[in-house]
C-alpha atoms as a PDB file:
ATOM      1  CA  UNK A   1     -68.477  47.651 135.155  1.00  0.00           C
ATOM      2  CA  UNK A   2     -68.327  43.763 135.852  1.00  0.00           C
ATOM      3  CA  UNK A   3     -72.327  43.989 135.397  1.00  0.00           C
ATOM      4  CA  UNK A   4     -72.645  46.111 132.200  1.00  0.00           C
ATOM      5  CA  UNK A   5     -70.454  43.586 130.807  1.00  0.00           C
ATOM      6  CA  UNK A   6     -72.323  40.600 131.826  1.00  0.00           C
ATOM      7  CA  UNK A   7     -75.873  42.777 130.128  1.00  0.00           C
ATOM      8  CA  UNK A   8     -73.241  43.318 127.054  1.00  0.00           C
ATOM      9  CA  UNK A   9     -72.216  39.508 126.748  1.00  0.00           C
ATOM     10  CA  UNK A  10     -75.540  38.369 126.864  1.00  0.00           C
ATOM     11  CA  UNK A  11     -77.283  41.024 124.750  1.00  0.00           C
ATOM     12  CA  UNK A  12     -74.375  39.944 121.623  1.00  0.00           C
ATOM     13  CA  UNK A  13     -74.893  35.758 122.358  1.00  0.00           C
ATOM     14  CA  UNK A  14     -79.011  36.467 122.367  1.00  0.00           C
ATOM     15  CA  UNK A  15     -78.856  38.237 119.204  1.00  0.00           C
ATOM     16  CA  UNK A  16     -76.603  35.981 117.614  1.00  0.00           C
ATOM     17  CA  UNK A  17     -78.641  32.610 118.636  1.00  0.00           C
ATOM     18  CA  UNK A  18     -81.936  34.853 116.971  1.00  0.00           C
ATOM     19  CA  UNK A  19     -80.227  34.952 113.684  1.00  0.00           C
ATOM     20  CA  UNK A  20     -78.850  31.561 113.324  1.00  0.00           C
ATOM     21  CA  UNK A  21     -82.824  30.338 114.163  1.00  0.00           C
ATOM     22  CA  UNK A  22     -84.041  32.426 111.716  1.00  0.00           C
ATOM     23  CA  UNK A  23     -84.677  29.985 109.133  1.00  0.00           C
ATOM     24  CA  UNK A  24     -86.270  27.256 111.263  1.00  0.00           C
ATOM     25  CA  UNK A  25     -88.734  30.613 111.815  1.00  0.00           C
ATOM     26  CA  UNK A  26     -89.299  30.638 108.296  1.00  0.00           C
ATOM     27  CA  UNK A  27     -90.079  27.651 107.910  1.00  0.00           C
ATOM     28  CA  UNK A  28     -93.225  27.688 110.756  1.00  0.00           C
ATOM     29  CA  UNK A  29     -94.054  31.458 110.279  1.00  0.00           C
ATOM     30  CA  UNK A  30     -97.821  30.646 109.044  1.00  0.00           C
ATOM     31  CA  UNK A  31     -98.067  28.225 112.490  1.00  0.00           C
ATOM     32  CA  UNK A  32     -96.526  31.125 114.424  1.00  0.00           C
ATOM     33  CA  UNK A  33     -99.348  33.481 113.217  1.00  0.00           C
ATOM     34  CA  UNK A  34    -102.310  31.237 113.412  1.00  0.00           C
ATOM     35  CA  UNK A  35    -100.708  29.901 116.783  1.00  0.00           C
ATOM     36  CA  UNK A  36    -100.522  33.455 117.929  1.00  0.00           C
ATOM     37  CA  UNK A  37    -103.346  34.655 116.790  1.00  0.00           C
ATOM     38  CA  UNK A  38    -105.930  35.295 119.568  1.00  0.00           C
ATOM     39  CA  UNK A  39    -102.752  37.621 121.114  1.00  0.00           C
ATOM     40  CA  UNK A  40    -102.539  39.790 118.250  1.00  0.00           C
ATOM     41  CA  UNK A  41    -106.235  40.247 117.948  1.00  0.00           C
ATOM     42  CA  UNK A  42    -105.063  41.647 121.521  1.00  0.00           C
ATOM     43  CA  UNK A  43    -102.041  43.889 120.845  1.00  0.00           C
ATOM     44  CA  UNK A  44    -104.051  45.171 118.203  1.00  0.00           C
ATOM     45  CA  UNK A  45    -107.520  45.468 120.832  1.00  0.00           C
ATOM     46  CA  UNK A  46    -105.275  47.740 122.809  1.00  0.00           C
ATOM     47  CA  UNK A  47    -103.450  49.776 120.954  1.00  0.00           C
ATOM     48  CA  UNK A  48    -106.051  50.040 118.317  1.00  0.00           C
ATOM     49  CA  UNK A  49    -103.783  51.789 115.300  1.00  0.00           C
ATOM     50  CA  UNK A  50    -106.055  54.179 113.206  1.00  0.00           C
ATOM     51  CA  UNK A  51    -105.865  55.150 109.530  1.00  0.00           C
ATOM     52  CA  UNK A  52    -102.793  57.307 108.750  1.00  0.00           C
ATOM     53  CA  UNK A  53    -101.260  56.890 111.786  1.00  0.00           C
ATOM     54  CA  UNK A  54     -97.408  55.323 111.807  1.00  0.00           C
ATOM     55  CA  UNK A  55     -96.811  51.934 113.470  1.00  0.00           C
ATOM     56  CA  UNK A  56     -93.726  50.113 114.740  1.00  0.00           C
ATOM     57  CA  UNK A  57     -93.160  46.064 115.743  1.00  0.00           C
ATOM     58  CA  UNK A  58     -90.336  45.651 117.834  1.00  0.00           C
ATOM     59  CA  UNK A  59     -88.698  41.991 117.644  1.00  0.00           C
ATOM     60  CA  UNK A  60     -90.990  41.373 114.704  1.00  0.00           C
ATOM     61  CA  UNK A  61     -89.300  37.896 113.880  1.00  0.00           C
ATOM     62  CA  UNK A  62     -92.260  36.548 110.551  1.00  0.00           C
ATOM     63  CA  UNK A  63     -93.718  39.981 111.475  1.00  0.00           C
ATOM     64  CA  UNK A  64     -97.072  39.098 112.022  1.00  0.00           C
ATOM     65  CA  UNK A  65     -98.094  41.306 114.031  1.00  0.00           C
ATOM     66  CA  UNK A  66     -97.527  44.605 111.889  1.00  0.00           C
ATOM     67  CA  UNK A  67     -98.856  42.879 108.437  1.00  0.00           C
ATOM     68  CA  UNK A  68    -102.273  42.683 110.661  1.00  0.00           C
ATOM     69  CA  UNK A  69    -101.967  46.278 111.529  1.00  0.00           C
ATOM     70  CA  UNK A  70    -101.364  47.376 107.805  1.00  0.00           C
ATOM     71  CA  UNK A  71    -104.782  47.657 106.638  1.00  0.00           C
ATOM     72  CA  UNK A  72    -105.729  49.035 110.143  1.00  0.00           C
ATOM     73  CA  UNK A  73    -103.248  52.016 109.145  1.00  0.00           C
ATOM     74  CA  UNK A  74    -103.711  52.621 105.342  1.00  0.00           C
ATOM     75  CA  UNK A  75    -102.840  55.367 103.618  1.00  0.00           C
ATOM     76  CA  UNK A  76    -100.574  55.399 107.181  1.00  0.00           C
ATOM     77  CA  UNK A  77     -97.495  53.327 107.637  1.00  0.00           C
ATOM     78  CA  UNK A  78     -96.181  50.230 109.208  1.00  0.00           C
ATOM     79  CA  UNK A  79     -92.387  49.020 109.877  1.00  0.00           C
ATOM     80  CA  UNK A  80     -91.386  46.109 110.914  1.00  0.00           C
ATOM     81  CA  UNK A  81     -88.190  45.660 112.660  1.00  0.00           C
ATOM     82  CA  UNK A  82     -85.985  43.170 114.422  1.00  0.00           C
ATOM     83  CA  UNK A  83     -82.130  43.247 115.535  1.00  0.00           C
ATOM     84  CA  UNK A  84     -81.603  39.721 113.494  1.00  0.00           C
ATOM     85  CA  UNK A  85     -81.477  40.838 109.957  1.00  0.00           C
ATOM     86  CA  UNK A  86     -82.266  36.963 108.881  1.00  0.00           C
ATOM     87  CA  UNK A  87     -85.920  38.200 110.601  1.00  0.00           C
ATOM     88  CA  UNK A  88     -86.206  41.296 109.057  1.00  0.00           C
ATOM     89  CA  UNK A  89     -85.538  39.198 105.601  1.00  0.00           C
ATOM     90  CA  UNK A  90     -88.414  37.204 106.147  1.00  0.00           C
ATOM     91  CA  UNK A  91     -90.878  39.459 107.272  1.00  0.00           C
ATOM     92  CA  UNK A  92     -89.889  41.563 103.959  1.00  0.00           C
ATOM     93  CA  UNK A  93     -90.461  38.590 101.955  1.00  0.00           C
ATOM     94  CA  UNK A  94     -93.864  38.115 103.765  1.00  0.00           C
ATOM     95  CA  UNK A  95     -94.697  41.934 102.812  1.00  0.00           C
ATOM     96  CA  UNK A  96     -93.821  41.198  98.651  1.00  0.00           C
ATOM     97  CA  UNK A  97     -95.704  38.368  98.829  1.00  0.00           C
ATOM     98  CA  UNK A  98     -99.082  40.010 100.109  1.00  0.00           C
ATOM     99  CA  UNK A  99     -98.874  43.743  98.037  1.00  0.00           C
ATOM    100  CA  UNK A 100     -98.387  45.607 101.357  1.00  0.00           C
ATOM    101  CA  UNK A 101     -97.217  48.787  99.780  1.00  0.00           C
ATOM    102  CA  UNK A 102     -97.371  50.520 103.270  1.00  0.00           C
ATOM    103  CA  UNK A 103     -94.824  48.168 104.993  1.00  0.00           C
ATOM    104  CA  UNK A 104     -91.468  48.451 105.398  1.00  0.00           C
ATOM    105  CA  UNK A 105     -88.468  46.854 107.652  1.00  0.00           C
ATOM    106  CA  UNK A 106     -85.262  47.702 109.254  1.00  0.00           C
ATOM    107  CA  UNK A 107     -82.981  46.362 111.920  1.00  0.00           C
ATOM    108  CA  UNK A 108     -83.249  47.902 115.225  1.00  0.00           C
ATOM    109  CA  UNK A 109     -82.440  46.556 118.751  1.00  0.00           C
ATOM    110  CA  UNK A 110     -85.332  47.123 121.093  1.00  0.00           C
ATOM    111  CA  UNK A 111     -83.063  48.326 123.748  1.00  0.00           C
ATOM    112  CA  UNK A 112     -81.836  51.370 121.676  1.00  0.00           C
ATOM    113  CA  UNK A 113     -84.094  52.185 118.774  1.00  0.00           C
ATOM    114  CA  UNK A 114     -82.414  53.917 116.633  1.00  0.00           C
ATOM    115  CA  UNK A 115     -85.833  56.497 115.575  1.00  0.00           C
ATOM    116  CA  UNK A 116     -86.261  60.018 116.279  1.00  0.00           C
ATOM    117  CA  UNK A 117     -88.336  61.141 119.587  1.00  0.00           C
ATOM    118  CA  UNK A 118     -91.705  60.797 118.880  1.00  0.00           C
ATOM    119  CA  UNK A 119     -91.784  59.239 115.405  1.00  0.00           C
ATOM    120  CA  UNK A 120     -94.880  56.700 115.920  1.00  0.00           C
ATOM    121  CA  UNK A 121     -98.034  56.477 117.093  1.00  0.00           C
ATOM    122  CA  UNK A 122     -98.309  53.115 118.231  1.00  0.00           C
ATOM    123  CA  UNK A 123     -95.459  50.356 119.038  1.00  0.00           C
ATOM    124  CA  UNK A 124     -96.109  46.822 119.201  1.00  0.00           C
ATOM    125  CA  UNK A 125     -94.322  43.877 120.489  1.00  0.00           C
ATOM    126  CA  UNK A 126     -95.115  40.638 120.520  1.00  0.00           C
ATOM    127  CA  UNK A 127     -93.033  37.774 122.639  1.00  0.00           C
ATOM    128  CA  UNK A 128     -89.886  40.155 122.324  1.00  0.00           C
ATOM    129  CA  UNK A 129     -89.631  42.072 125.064  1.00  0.00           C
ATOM    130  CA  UNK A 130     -88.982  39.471 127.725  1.00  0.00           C
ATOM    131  CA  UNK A 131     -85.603  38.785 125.910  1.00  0.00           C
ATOM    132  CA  UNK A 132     -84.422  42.797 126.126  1.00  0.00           C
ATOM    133  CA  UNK A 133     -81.493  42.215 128.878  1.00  0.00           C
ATOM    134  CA  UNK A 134     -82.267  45.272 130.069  1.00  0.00           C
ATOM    135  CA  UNK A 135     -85.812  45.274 129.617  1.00  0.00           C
ATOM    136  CA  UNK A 136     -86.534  48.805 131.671  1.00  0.00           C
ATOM    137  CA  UNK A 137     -83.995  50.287 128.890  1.00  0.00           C
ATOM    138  CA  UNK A 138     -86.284  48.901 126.170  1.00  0.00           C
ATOM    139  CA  UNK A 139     -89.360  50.069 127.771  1.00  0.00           C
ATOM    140  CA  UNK A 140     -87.546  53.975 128.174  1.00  0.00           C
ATOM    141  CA  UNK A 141     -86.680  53.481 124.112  1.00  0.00           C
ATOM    142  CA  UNK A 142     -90.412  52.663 123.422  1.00  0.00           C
ATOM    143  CA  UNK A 143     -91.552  55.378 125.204  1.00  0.00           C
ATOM    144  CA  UNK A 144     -89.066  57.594 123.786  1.00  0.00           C
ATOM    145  CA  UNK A 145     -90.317  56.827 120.380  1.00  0.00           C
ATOM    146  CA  UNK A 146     -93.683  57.423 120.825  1.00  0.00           C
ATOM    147  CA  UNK A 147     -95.603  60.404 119.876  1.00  0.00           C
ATOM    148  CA  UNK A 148     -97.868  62.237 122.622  1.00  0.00           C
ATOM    149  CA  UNK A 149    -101.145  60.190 122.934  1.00  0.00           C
ATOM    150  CA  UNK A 150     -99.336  57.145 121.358  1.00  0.00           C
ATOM    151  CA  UNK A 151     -99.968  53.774 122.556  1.00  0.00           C
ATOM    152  CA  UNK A 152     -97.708  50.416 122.646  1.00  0.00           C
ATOM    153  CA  UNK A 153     -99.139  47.252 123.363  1.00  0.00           C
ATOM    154  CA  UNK A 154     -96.726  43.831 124.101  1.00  0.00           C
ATOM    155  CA  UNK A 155     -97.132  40.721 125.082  1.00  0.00           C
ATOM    156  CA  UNK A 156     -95.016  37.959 127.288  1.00  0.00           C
ATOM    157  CA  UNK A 157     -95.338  34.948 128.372  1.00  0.00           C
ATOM    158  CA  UNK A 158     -96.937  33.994 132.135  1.00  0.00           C
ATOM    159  CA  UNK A 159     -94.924  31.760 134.121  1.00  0.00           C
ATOM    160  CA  UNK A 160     -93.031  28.877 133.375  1.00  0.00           C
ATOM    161  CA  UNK A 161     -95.439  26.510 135.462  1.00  0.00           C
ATOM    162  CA  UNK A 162     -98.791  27.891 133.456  1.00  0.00           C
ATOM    163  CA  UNK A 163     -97.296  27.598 129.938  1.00  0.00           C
ATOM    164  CA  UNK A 164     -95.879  23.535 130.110  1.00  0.00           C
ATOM    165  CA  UNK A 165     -95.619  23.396 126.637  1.00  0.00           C
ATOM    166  CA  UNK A 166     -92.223  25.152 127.036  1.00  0.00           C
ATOM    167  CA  UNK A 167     -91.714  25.003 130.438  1.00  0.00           C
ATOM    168  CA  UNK A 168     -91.586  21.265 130.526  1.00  0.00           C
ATOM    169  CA  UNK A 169     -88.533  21.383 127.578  1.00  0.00           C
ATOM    170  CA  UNK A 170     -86.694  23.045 130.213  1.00  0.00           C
ATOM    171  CA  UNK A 171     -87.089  21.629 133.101  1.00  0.00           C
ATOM    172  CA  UNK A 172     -86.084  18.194 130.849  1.00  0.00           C
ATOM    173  CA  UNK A 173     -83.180  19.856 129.193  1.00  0.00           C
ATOM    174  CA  UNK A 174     -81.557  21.287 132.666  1.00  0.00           C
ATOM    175  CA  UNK A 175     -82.021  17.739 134.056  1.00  0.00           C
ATOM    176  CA  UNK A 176     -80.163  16.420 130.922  1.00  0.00           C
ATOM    177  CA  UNK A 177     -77.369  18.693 130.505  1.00  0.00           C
ATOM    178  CA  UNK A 178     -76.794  19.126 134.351  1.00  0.00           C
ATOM    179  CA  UNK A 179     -77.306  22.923 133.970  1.00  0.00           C
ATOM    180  CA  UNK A 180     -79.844  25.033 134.171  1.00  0.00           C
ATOM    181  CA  UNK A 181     -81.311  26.642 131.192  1.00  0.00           C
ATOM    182  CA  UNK A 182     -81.348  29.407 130.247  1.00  0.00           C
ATOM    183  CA  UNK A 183     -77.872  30.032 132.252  1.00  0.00           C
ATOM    184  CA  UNK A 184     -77.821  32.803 134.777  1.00  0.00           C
ATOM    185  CA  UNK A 185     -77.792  35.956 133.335  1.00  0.00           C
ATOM    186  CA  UNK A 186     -79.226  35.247 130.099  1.00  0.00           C
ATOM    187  CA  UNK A 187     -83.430  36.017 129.876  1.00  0.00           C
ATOM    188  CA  UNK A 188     -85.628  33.426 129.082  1.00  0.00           C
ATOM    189  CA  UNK A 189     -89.203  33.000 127.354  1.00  0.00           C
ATOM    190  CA  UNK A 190     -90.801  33.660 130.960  1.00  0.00           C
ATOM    191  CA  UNK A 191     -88.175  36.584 132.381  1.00  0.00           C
ATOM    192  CA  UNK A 192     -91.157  38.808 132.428  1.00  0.00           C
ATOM    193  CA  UNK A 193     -93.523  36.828 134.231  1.00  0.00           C
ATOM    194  CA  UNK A 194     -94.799  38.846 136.603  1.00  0.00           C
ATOM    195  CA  UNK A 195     -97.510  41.216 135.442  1.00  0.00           C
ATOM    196  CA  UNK A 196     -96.949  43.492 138.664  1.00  0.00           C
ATOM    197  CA  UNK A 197     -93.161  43.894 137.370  1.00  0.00           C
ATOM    198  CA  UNK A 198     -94.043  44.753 134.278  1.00  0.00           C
ATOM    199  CA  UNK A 199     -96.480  47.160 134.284  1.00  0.00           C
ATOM    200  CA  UNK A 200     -93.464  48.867 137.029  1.00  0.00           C
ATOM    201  CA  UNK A 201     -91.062  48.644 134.166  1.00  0.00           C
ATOM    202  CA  UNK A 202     -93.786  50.383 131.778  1.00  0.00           C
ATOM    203  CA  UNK A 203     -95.152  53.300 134.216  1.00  0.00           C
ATOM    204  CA  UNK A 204     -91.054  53.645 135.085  1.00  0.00           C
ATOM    205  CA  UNK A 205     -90.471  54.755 131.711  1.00  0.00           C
ATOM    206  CA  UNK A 206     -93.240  57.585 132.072  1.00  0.00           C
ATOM    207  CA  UNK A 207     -96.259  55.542 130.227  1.00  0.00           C
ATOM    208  CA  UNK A 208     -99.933  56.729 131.452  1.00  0.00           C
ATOM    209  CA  UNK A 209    -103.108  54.213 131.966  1.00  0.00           C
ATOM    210  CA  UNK A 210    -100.510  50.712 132.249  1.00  0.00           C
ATOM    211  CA  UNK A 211    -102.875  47.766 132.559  1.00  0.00           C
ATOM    212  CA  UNK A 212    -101.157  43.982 132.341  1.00  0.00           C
ATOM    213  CA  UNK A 213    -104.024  41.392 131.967  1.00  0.00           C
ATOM    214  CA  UNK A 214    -103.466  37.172 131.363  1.00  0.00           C
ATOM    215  CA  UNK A 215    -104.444  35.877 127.878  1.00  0.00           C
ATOM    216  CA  UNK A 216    -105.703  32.184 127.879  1.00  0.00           C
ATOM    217  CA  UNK A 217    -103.073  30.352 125.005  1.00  0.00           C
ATOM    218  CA  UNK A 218    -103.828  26.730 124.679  1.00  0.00           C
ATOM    219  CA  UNK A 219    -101.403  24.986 122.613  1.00  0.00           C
ATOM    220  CA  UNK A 220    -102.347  21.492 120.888  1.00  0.00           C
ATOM    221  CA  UNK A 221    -100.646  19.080 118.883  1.00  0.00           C
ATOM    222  CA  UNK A 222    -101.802  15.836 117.475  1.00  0.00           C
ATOM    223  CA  UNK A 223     -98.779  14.150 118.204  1.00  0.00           C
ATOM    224  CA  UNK A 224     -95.491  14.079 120.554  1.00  0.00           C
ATOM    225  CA  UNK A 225     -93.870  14.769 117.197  1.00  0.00           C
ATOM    226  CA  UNK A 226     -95.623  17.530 116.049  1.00  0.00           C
ATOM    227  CA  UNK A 227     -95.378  19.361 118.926  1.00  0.00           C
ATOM    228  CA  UNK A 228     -91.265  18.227 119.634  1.00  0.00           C
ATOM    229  CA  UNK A 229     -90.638  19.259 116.140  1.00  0.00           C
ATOM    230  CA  UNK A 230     -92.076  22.640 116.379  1.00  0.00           C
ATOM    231  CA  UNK A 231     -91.398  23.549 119.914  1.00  0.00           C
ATOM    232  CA  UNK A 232     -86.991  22.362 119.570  1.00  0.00           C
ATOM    233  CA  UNK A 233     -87.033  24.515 116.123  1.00  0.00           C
ATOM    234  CA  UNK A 234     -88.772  27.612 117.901  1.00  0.00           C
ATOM    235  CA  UNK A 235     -87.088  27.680 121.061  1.00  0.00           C
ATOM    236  CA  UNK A 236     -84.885  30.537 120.302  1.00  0.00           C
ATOM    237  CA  UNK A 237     -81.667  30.567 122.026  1.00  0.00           C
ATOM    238  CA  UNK A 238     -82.573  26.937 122.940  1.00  0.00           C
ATOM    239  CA  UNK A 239     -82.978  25.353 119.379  1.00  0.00           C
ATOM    240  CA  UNK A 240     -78.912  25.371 119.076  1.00  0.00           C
ATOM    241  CA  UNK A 241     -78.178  23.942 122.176  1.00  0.00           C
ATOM    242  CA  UNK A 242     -80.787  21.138 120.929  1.00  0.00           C
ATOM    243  CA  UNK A 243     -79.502  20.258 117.873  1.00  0.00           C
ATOM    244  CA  UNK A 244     -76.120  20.041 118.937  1.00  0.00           C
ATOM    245  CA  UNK A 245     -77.050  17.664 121.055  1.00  0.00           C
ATOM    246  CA  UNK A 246     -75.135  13.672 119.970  1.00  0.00           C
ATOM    247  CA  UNK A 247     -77.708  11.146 119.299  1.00  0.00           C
ATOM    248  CA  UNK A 248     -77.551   9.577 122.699  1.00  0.00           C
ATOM    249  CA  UNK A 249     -78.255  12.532 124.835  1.00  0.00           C
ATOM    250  CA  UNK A 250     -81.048  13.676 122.042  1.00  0.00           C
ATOM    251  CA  UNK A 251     -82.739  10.568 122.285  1.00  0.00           C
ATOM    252  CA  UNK A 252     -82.308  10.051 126.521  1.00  0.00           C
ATOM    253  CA  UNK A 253     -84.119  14.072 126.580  1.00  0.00           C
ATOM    254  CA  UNK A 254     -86.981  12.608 123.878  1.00  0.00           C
ATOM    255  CA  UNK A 255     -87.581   9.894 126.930  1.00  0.00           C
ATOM    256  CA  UNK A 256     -87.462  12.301 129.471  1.00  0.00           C
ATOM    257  CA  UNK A 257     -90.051  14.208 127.223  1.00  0.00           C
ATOM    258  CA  UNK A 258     -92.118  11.506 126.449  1.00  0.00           C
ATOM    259  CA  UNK A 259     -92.726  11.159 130.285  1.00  0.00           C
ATOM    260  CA  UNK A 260     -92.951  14.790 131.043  1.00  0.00           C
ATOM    261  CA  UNK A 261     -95.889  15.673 128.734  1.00  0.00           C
ATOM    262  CA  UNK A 262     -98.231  12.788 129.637  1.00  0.00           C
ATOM    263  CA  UNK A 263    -100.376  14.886 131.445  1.00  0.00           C
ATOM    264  CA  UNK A 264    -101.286  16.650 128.469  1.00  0.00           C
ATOM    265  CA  UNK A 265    -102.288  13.621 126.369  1.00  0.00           C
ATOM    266  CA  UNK A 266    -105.940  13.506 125.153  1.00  0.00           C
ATOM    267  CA  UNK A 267    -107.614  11.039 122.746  1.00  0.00           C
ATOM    268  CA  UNK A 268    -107.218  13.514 120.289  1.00  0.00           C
ATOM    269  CA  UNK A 269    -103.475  14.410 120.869  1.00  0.00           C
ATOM    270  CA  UNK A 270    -101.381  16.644 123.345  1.00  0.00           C
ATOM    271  CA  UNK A 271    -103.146  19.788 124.767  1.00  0.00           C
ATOM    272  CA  UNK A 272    -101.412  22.018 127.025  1.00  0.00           C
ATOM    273  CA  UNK A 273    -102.817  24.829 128.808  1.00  0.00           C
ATOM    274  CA  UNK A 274    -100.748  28.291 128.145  1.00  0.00           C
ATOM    275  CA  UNK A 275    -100.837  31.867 129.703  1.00  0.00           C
ATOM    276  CA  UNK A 276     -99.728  35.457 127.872  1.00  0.00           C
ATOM    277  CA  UNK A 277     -99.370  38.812 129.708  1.00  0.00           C
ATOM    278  CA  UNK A 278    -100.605  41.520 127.552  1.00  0.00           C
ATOM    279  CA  UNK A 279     -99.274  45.115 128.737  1.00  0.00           C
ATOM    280  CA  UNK A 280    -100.736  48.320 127.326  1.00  0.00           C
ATOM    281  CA  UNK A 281    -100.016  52.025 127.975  1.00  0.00           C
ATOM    282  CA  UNK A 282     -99.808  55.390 126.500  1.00  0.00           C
ATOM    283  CA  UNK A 283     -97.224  58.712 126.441  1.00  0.00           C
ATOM    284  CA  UNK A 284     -99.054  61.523 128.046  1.00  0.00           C
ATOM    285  CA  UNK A 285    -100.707  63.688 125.329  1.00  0.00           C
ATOM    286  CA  UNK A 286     -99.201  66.827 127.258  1.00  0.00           C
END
């Protein structure tokens, strides 16, 4: 019991943290998409969504990822979902805005979609499902939801020491606060890490033909400020913790920032290598 309601308490403070973020998401949804977009070219590789068929995003946040896949599906169907409904408002303000009469959104949590068996034919997820708290729940739901022969496609981030662009941020903010971040028993950006866990999770939940593979996602930014501003609005469950932050202890984690990214600094600005895990499987067609 003491467990489930550890997974509860963290499941309601993650959700909560995505929807007061939502507008600095907003804000940089074009840079999320064009910084995202070699992985989507990816998701979409994989589970390659044909015309007529019906396509879900999970954790859609801008949704990106399922405006791509609309004219992939056309005259078929795309919905976009997320369990923040500040998300789901912008991605439906992202739909008006391009004519996508075939897209539509909804709230859903990823760890109990709330779809009838078998009601797509592809799922896709894109830097989502590493913040499920009970990620092998949300990997039963997607399979649940899929119809036979359907295909889902996701991707995670690699670990924390290939992806420094975040990684440093909290290594700097644990040294800062005297804590580590994200607290114990609340998932992180790299909680799905390790491609031979998560293809388990996926062929656990009864998905055929899993393959993980790394994805090569350099991030670069001209300056320390371009890439500070970006990175503290975007970091999710983080970005509150940051900006609550008094001007002292803001400005002692900038130094501590400053220091930690050096590494990375080129003539031409701040270039940090970056890795994704993209996962792919099917339901049986039987």
């Amino acid at each position: 019991m003491a467990a489930e309601t550890t997974t509860t308490d963290a499941r309601a403070h993650l959700h909560g943290m995505w929807s007061a973020v939502a507008g600095s998401w907003a804000e940089h949804a074009d840079f999320i998409d064009r910084r995202a977009a070699g992985v989507t070219r990816e998701l979409l590789r994989r589970a390659a969504p044909r015309p007529g068929e019906r396509v879900l995003e999970l954790a859609c946040g801008p949704g990106g990822v399922g405006i791509e896949a609309a004219a992939l599906v056309q005259p078929g169907e795309v919905v976009l979902s997320d369990v923040a409904p500040e998300m789901t408002a912008i991605a439906a303000a992202r739909v008006a805005e391009r004519g996508l009469a075939n897209v539509s959104t909804c709230e859903l949590d990823l760890e109990q979609i709330e779809q009838p068996d078998a009601s797509f034919d592809v799922v896709l997820c894109r830097e989502g499902l590493m913040f499920a708290a009970d990620p092998g729940r949300a990997a039963a739901e997607i399979a649940r939801v899929l119809r036979p022969g359907g295909r889902v496609a996701a991707a995670v981030w690699g670990p924390r020491e290939r992806n420094p662009w975040l990684g440093v941020v909290f290594t700097a903010v644990s040294a800062q606060l005297g804590q580590p971040v994200p607290p114990p028993g609340v998932p992180g950006p790299f909680s799905l890490d390790d491609a031979g866990r998560l293809a388990g999770l996926m062929t656990a939940a009864g998905l055929d033909d899993v393959v993980v593979d790394e994805l090569d996602v350099p991030m670069r930014a001209a300056t320390f400020d371009e890439w500070w501003t970006r990175t503290s609005a975007l970091a999710g469950p983080l970005a509150r913790r940051l900006e609550s932050l008094p001007a002292p202890a803001a400005q002692a984690l900038r130094g501590r920032l400053e220091e930690a990214v050096q590494p990375y600094a080129t003539p031409s600005g701040l270039e940090f290598p970056g890795v994704t895990l993209i996962a792919s499987g099917r339901r049986s067609a039987s």
